[in-house]
N, C-alpha and C. Protein backbone atom coordinates (compact mmCIF):
# COMPACT_ATOMS: atom_id res chain seq x y z
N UNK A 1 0.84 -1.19 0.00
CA UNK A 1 0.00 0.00 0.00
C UNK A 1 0.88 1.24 0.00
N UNK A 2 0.54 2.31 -0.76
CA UNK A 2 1.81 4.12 -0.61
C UNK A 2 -0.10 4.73 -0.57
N UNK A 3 0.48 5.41 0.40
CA UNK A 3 0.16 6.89 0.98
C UNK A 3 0.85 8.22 0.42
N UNK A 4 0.32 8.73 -0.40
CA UNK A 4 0.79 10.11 -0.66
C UNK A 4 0.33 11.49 0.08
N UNK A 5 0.82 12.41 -0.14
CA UNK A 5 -0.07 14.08 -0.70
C UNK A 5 -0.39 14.00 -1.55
N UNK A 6 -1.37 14.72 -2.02
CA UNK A 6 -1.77 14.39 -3.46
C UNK A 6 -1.57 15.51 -4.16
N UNK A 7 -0.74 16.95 -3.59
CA UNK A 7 0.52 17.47 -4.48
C UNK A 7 1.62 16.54 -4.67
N UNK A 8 2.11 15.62 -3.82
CA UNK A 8 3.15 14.63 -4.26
C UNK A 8 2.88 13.70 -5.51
N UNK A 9 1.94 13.12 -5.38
CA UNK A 9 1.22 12.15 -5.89
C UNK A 9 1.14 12.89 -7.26
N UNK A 10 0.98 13.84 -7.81
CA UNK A 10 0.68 14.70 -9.14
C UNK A 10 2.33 14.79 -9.46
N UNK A 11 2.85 15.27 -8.93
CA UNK A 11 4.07 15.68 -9.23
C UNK A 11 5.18 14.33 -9.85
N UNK A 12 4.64 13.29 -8.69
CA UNK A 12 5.41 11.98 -8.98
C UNK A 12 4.94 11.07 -10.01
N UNK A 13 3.52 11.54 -10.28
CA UNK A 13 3.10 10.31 -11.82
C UNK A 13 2.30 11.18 -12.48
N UNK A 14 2.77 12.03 -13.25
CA UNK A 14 2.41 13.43 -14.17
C UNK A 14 1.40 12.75 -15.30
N UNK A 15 1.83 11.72 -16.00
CA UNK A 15 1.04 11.06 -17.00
C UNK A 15 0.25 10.29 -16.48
N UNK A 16 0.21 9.24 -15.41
CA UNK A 16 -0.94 8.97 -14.58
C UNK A 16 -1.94 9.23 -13.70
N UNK A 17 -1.47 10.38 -13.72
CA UNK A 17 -2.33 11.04 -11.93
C UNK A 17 -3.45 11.34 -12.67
N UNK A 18 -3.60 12.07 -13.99
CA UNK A 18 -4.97 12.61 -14.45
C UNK A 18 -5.91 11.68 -14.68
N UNK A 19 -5.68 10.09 -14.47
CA UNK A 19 -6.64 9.42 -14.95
C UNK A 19 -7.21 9.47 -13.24
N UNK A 20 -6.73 9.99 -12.52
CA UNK A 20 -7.13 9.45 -10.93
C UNK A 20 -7.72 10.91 -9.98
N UNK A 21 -6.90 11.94 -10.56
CA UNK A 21 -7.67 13.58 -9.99
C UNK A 21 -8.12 14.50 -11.19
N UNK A 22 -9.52 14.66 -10.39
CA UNK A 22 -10.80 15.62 -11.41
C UNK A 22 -11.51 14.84 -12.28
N UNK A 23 -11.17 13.16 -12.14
CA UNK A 23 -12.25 12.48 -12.80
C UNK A 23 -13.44 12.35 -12.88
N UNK A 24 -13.79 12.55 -11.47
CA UNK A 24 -15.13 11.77 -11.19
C UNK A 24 -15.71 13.27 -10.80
N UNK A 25 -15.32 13.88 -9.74
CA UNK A 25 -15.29 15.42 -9.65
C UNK A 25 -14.97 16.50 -10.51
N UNK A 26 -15.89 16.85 -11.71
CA UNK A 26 -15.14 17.81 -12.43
C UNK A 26 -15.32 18.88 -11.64
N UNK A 27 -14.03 19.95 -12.09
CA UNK A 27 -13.54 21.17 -10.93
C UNK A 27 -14.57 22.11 -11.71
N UNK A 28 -15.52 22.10 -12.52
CA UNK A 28 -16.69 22.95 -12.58
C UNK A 28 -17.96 22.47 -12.87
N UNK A 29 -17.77 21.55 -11.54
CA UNK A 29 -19.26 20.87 -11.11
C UNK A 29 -20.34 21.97 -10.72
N UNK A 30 -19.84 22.85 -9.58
CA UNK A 30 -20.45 24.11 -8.95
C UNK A 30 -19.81 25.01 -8.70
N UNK A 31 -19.79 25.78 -8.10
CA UNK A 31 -19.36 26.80 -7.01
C UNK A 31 -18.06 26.47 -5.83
N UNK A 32 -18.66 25.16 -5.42
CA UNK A 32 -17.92 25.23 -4.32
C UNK A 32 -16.51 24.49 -4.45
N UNK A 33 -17.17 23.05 -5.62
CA UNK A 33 -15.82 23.02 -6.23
C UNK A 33 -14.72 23.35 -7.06
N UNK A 34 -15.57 24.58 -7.79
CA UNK A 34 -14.57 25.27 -8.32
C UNK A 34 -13.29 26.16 -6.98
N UNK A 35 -14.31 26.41 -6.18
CA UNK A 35 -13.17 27.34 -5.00
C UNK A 35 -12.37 25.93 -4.98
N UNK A 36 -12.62 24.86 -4.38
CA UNK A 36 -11.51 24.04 -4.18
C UNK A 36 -10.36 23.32 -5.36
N UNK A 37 -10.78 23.79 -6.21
CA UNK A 37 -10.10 23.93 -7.60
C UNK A 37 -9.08 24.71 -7.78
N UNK A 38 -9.27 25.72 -7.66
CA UNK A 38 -8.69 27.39 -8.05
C UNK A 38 -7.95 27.40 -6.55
N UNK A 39 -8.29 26.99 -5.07
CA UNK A 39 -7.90 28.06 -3.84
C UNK A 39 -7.63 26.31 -2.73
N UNK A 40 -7.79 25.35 -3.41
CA UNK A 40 -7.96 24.00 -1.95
C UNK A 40 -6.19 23.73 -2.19
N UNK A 41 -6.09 22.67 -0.79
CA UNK A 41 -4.54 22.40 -1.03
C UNK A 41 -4.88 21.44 -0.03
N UNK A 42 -3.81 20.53 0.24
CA UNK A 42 -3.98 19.22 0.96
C UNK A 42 -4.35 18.15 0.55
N UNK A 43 -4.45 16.93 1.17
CA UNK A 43 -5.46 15.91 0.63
C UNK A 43 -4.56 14.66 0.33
N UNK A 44 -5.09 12.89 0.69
CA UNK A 44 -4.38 12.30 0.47
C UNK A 44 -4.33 11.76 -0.55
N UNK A 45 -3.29 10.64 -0.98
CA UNK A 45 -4.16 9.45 -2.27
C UNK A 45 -3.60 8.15 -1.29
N UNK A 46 -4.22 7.36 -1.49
CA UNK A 46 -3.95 5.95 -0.32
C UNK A 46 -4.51 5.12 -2.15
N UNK A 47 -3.04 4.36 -2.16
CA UNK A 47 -3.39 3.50 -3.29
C UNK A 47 -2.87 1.87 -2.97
N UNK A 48 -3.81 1.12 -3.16
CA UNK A 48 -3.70 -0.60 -3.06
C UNK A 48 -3.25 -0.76 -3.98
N UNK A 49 -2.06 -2.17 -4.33
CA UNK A 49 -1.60 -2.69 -5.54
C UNK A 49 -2.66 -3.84 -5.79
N UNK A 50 -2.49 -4.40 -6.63
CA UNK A 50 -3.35 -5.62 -7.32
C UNK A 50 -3.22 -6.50 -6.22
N UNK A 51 -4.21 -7.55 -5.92
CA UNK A 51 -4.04 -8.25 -5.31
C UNK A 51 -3.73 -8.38 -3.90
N UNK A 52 -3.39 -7.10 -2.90
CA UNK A 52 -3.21 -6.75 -1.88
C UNK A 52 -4.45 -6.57 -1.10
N UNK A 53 -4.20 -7.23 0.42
CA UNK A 53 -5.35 -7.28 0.91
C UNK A 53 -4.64 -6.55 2.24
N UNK A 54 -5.48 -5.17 2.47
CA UNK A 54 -4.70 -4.51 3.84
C UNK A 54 -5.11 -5.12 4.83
N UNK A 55 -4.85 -5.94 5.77
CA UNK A 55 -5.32 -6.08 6.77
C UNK A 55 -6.26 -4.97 8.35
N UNK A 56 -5.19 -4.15 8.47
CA UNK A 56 -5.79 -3.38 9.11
C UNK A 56 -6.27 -1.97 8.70
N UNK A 57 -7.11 -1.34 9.31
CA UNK A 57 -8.10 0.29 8.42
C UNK A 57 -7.27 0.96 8.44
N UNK A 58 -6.93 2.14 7.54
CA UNK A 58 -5.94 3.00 7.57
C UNK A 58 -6.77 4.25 8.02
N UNK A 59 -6.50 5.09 8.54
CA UNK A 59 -6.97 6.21 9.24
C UNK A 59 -6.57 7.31 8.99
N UNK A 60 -7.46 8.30 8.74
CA UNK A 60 -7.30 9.68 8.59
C UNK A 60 -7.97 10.79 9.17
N UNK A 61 -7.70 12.03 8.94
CA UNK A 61 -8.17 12.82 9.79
C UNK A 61 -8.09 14.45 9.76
N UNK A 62 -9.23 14.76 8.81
CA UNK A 62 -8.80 16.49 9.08
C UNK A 62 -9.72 17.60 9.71
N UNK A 63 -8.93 18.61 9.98
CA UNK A 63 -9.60 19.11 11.14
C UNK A 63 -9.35 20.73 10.34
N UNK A 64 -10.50 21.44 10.82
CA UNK A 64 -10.37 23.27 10.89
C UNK A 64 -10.22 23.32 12.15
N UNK A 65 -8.60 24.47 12.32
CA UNK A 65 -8.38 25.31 13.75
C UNK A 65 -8.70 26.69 13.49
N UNK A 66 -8.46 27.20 12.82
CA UNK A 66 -8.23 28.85 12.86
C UNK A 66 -9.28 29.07 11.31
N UNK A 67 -10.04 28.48 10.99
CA UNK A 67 -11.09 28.85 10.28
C UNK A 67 -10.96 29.14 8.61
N UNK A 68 -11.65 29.70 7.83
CA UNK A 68 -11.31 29.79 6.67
C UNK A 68 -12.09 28.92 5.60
N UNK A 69 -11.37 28.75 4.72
CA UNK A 69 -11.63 27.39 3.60
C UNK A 69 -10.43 26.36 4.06
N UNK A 70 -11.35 24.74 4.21
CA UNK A 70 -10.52 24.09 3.99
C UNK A 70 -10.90 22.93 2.85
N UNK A 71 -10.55 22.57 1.92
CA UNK A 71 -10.37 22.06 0.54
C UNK A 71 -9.36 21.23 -0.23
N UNK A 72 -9.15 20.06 0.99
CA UNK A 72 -8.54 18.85 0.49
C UNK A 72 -8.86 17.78 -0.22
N UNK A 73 -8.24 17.52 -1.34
CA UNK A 73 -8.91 16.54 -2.31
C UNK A 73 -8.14 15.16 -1.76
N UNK A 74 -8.70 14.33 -1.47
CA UNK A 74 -8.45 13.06 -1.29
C UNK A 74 -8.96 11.75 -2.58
N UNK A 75 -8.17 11.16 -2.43
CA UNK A 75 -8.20 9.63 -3.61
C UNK A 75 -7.76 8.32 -3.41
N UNK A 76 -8.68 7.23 -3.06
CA UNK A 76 -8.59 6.34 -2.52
C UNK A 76 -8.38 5.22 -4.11
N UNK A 77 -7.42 4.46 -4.08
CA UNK A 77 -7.14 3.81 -5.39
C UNK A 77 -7.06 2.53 -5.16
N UNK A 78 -8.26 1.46 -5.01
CA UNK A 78 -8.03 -0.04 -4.79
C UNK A 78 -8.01 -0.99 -6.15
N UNK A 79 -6.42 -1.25 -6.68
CA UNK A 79 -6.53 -1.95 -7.69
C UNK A 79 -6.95 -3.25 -7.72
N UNK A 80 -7.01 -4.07 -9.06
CA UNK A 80 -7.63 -4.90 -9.21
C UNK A 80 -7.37 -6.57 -8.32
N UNK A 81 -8.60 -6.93 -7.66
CA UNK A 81 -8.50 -7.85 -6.45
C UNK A 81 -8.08 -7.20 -5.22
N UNK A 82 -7.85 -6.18 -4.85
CA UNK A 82 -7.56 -5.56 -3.63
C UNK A 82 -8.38 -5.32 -2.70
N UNK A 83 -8.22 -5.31 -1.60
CA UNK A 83 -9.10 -5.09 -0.45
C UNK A 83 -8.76 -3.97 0.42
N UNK A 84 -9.59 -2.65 0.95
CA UNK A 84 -8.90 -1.83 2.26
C UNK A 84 -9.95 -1.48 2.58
N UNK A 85 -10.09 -1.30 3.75
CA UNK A 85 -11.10 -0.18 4.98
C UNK A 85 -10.65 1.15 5.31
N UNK A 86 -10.85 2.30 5.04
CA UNK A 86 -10.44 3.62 5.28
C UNK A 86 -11.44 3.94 6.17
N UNK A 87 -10.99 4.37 7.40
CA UNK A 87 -11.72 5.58 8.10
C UNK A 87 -11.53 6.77 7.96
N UNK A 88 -12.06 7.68 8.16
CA UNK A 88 -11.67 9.11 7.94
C UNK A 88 -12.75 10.00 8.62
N UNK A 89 -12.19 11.30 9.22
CA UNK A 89 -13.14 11.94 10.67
C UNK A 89 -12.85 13.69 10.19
N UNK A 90 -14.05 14.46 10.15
CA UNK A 90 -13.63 15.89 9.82
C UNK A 90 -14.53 16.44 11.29
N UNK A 91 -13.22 17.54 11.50
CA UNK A 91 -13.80 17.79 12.95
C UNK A 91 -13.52 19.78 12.47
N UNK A 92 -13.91 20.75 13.31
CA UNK A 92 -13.66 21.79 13.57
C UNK A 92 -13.61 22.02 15.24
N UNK A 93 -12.89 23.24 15.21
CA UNK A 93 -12.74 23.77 16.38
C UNK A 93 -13.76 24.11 16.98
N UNK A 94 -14.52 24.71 18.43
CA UNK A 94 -15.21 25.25 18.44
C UNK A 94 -15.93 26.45 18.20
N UNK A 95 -14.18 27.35 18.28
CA UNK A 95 -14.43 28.65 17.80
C UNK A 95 -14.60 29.49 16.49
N UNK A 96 -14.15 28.27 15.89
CA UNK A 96 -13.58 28.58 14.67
C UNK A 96 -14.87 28.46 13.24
N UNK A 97 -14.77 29.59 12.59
CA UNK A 97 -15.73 29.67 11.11
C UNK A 97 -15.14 29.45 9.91
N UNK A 98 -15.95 28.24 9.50
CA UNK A 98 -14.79 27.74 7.89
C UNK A 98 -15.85 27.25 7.02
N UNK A 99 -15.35 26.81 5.80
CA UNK A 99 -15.99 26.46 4.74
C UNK A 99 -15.36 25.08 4.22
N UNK A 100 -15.86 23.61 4.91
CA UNK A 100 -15.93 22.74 4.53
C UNK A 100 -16.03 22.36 2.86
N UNK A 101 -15.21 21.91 1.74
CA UNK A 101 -15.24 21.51 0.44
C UNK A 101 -14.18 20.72 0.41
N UNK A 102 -14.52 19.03 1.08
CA UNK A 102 -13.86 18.21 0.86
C UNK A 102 -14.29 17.59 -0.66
N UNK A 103 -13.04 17.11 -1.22
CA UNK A 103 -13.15 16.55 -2.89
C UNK A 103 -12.68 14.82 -2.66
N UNK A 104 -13.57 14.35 -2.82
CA UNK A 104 -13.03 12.75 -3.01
C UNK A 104 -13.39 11.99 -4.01
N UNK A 105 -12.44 11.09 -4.55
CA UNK A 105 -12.42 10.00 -5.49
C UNK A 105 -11.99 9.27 -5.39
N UNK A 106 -13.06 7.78 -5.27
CA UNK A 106 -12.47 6.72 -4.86
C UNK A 106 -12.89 6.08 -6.53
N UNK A 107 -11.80 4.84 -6.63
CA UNK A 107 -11.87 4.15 -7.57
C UNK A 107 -11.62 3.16 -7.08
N UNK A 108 -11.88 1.62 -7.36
CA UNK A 108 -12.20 0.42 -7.03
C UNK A 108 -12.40 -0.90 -8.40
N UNK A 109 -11.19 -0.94 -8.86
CA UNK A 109 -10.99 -1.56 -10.18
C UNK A 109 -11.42 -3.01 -9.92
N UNK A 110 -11.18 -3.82 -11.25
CA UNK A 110 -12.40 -4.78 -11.15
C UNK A 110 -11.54 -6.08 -9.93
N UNK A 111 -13.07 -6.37 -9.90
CA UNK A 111 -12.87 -7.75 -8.34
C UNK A 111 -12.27 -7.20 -7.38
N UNK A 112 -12.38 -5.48 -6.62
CA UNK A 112 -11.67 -5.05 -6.05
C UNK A 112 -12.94 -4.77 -4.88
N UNK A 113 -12.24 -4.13 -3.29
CA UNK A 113 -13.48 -3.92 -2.59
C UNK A 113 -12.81 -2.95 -1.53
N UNK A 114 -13.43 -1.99 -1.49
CA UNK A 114 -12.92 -0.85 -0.52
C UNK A 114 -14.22 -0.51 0.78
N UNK A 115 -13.82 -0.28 2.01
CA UNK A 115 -14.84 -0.29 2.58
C UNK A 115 -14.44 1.15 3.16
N UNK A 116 -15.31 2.25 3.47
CA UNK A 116 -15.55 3.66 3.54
C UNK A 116 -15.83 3.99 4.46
N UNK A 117 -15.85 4.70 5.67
CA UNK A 117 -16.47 5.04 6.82
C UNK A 117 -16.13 6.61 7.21
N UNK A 118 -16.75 7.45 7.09
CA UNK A 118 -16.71 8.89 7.02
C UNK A 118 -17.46 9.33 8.15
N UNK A 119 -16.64 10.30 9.25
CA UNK A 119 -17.41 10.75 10.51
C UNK A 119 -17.00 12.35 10.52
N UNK A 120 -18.49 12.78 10.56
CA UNK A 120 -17.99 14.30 10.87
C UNK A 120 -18.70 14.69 11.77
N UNK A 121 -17.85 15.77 12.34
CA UNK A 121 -18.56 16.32 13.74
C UNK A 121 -17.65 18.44 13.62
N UNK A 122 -19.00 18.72 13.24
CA UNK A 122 -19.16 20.10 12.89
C UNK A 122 -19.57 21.13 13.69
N UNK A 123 -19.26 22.38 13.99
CA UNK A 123 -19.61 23.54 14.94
C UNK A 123 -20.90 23.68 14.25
N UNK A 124 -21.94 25.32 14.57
CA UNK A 124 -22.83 25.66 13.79
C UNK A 124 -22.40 26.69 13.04
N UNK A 125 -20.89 27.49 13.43
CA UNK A 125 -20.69 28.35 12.05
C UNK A 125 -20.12 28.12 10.87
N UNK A 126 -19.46 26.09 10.64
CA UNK A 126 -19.38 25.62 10.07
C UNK A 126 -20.37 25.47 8.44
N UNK A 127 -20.00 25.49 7.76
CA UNK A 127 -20.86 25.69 6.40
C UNK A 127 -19.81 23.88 5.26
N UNK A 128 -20.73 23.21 5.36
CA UNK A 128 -19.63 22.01 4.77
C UNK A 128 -20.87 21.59 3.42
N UNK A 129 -19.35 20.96 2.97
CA UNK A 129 -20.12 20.95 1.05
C UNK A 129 -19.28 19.71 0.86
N UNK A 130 -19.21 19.03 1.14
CA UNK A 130 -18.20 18.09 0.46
C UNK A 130 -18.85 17.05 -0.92
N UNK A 131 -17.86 16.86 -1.61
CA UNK A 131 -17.95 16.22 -3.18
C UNK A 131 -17.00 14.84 -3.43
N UNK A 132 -18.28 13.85 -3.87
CA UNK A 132 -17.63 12.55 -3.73
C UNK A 132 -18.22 11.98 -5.19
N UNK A 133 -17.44 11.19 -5.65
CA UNK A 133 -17.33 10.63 -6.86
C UNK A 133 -16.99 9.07 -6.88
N UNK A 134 -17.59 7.89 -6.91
CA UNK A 134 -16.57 6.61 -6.48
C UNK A 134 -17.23 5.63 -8.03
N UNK A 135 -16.10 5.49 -8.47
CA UNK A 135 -15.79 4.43 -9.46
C UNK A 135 -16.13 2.90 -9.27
N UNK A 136 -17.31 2.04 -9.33
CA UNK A 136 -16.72 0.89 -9.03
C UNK A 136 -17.22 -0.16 -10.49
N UNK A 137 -15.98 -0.54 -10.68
CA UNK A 137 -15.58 -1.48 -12.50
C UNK A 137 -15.66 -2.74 -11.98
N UNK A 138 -15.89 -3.47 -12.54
CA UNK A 138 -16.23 -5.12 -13.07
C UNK A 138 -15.97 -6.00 -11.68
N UNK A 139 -16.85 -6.32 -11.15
CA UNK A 139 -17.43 -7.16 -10.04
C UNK A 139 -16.90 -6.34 -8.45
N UNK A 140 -16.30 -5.27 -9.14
CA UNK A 140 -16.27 -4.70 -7.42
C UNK A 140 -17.32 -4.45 -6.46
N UNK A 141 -16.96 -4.08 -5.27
CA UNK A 141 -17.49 -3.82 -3.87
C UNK A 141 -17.31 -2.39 -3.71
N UNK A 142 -18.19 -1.36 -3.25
CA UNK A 142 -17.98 -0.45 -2.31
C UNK A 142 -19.16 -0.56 -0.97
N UNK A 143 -18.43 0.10 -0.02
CA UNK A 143 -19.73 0.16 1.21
C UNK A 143 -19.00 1.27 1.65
N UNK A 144 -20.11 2.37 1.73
CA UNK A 144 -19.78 3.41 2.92
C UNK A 144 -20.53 3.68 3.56
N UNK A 145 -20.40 4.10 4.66
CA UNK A 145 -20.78 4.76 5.71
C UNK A 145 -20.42 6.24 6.06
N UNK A 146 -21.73 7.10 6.31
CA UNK A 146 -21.57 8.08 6.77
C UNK A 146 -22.35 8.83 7.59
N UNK A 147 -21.43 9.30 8.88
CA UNK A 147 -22.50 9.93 9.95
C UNK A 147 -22.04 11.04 10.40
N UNK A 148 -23.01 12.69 10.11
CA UNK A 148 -22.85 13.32 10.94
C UNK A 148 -23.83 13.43 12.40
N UNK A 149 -22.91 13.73 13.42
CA UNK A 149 -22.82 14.07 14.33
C UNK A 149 -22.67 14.84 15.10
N UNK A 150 -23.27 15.70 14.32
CA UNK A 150 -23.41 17.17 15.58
C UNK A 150 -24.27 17.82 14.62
N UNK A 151 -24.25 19.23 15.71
CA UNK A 151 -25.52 20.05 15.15
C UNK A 151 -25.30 20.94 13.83
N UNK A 152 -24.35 20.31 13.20
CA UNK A 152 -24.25 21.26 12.16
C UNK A 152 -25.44 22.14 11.51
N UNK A 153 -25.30 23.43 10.69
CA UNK A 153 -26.46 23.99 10.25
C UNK A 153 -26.60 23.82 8.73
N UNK A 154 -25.00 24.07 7.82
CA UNK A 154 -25.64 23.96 6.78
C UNK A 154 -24.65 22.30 6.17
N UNK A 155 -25.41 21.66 5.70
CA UNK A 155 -24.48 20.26 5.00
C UNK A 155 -25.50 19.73 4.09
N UNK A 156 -24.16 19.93 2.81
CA UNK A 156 -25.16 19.64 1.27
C UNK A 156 -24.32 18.96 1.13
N UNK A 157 -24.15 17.70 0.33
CA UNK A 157 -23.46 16.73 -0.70
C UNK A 157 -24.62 15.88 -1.28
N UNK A 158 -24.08 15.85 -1.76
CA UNK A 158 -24.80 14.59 -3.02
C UNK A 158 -23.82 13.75 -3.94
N UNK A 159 -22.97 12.96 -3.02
CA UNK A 159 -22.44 10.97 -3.81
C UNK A 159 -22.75 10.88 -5.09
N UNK A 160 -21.88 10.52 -5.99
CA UNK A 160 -22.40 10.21 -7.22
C UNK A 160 -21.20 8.53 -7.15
N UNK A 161 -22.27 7.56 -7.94
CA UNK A 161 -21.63 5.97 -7.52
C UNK A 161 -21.63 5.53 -8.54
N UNK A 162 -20.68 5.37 -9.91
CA UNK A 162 -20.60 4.84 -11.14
C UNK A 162 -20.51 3.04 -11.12
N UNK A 163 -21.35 2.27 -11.34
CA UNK A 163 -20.94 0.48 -11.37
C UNK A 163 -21.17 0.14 -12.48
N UNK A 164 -19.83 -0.63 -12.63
CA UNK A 164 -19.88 -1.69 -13.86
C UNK A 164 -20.77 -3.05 -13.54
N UNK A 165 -19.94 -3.44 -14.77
CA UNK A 165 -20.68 -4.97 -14.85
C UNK A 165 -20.98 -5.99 -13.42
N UNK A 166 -21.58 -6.45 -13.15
CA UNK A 166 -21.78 -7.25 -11.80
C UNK A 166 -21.04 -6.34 -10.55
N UNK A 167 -20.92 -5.26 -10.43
CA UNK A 167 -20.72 -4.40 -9.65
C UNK A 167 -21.50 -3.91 -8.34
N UNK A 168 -21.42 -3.71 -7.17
CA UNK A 168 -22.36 -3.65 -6.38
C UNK A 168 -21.63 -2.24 -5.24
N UNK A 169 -22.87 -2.01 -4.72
CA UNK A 169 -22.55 -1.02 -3.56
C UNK A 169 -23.57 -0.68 -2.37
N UNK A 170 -23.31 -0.64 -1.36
CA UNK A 170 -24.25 -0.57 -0.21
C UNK A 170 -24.04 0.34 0.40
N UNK A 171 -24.34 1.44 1.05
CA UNK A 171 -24.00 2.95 1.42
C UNK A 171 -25.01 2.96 2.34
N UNK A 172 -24.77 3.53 3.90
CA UNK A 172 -25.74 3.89 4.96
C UNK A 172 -25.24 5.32 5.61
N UNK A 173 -25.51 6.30 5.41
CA UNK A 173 -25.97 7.56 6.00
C UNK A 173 -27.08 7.99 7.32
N UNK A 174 -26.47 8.22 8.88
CA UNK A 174 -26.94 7.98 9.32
C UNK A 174 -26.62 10.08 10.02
N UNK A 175 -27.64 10.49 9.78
CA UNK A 175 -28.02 12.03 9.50
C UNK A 175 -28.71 12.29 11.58
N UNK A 176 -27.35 13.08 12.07
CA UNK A 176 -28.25 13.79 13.06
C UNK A 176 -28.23 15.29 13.06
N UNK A 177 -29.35 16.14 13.36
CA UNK A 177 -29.66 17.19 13.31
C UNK A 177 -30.22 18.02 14.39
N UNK A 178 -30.05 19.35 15.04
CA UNK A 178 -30.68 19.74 15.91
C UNK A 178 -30.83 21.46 16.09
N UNK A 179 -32.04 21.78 16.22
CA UNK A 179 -32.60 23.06 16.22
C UNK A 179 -32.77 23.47 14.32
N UNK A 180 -32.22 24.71 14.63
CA UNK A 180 -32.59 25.08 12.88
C UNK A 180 -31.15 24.17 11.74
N UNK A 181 -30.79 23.06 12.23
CA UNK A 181 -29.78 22.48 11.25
C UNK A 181 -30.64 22.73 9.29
N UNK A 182 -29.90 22.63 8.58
CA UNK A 182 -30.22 22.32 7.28
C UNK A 182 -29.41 21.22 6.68
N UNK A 183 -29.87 20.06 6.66
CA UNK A 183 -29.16 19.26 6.41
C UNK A 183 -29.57 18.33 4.75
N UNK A 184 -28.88 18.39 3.76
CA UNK A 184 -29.59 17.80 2.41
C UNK A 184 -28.16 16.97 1.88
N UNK A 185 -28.74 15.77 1.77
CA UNK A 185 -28.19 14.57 1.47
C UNK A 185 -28.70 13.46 0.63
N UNK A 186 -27.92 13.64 -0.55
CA UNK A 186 -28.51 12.99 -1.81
C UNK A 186 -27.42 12.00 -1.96
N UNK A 187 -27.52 10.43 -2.42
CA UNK A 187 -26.61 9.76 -3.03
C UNK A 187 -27.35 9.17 -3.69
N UNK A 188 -26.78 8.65 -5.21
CA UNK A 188 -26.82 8.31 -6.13
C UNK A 188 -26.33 7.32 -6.64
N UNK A 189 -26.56 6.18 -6.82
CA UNK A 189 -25.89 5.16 -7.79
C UNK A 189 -26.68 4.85 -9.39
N UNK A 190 -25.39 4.81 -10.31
CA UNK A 190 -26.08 4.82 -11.45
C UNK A 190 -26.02 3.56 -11.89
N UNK A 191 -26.81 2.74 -12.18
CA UNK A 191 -26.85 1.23 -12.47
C UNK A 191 -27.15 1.19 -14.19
N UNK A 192 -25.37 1.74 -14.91
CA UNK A 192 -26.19 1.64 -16.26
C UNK A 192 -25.43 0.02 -16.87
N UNK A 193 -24.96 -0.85 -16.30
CA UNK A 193 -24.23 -2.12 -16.51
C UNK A 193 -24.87 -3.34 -16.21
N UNK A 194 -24.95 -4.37 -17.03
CA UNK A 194 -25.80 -5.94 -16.64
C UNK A 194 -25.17 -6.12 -15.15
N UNK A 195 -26.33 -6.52 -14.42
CA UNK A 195 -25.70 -7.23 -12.95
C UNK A 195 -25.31 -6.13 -12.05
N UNK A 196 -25.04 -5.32 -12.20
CA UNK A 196 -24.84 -4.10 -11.09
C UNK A 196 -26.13 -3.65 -9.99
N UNK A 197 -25.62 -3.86 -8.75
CA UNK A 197 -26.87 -3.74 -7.43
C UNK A 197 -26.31 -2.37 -6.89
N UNK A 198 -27.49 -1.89 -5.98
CA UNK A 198 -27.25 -1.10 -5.33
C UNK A 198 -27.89 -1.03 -3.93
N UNK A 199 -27.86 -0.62 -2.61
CA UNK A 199 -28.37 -0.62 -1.70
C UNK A 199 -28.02 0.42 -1.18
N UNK A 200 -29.57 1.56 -0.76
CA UNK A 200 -28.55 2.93 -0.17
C UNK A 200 -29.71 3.33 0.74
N UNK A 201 -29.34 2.86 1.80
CA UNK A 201 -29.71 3.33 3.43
C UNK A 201 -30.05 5.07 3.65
N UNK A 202 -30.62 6.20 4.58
CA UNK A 202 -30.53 6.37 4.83
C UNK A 202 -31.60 7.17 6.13
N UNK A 203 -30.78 7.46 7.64
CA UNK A 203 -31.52 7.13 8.65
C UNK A 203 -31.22 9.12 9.53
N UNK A 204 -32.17 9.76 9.89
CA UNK A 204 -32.00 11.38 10.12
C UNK A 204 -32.62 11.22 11.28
């Protein structure tokens, strides 16, 4: 398994990286990903080789202290027959006012299976947008999970889930909210391939 930056990660496979950042996310989807286009920085790529099965979850973790935009593109790359579990946790300070526009793309090549688990726990002057894109080609697996947890006010995304042939994916979103929160949460799987399932949970 390599762990990058994913300024490293661009820099180190110039002719490959484009098949893997702004694929699934084009950088003038909206608004918010264009700011993280033009103004984001950070972000990992965690890539499986063929046939590699990680044993244990790899973990991540980003946080707003001192407020602002934060706009890390992350890219999860499980090649073909590979297996990994990623956790990953977005937290803010208490004091602190920012603009959540996380960018992710996961890809999951064929007979491959990545398992997803996304926890955020947000202030209320927090404003979060995050943008997800996940690839899954010829008999792969995805499952994610995602729960916020706190009172956030404003949280928009909407998942977009591409499956191939005999391809499958199961996704549970488990949405808490309190007082005037605004919370809108759309995911999507597009089932345009023979044999491709989908299962998509979600609980507010």
């Amino acid at each position: 398994m390599e762990v990058y930056r994913v300024e490293e990660f661009v820099e180190a496979y110039r002719g490959w990286a484009k098949d893997y950042v702004w694929r699934l996310v084009a950088p003038d989807q909206d608004k918010y990903v264009a700011a993280a286009a033009l103004r984001g920085a950070g972000g990992y790529v965690i890539r499986v080789k063929s046939g590699v099965k990680v044993k244990e979850p790899v973990l991540a973790c980003l946080s707003i202290v001192g407020g602002g935009l934060q706009a890390p593109h992350n890219v999860v790359i499980v090649e073909e027959g590979a297996e990994a579990v990623v956790y990953t946790g977005c937290v803010i300070a208490p004091e602190a006012v920012g603009l959540h526009v996380g960018i992710s793309e996961f890809y999951v090549l064929p007979r491959a299976k990545l398992r997803f688990i996304m926890l955020h726990d947000w202030n209320k002057a927090a404003h979060v947008r995050p943008r997800t894109g996940v690839l899954v080609e010829e008999g792969g697996e995805y499952v994610g999970y995602y729960a916020n947890l706190s009172a956030v006010k404003p949280l928009q995304t909407s998942p977009r889930i591409w499956l191939g042939e005999d391809a499958k994916t199961h996704t549970v979103s488990i949405l808490l909210g309190a007082g005037d929160a605004e919370i809108d949460v759309d995911t999507a799987a597009l089932l345009e391939s023979p044999g491709a399932t989908a299962e998509l949970v979600k609980r507010a």
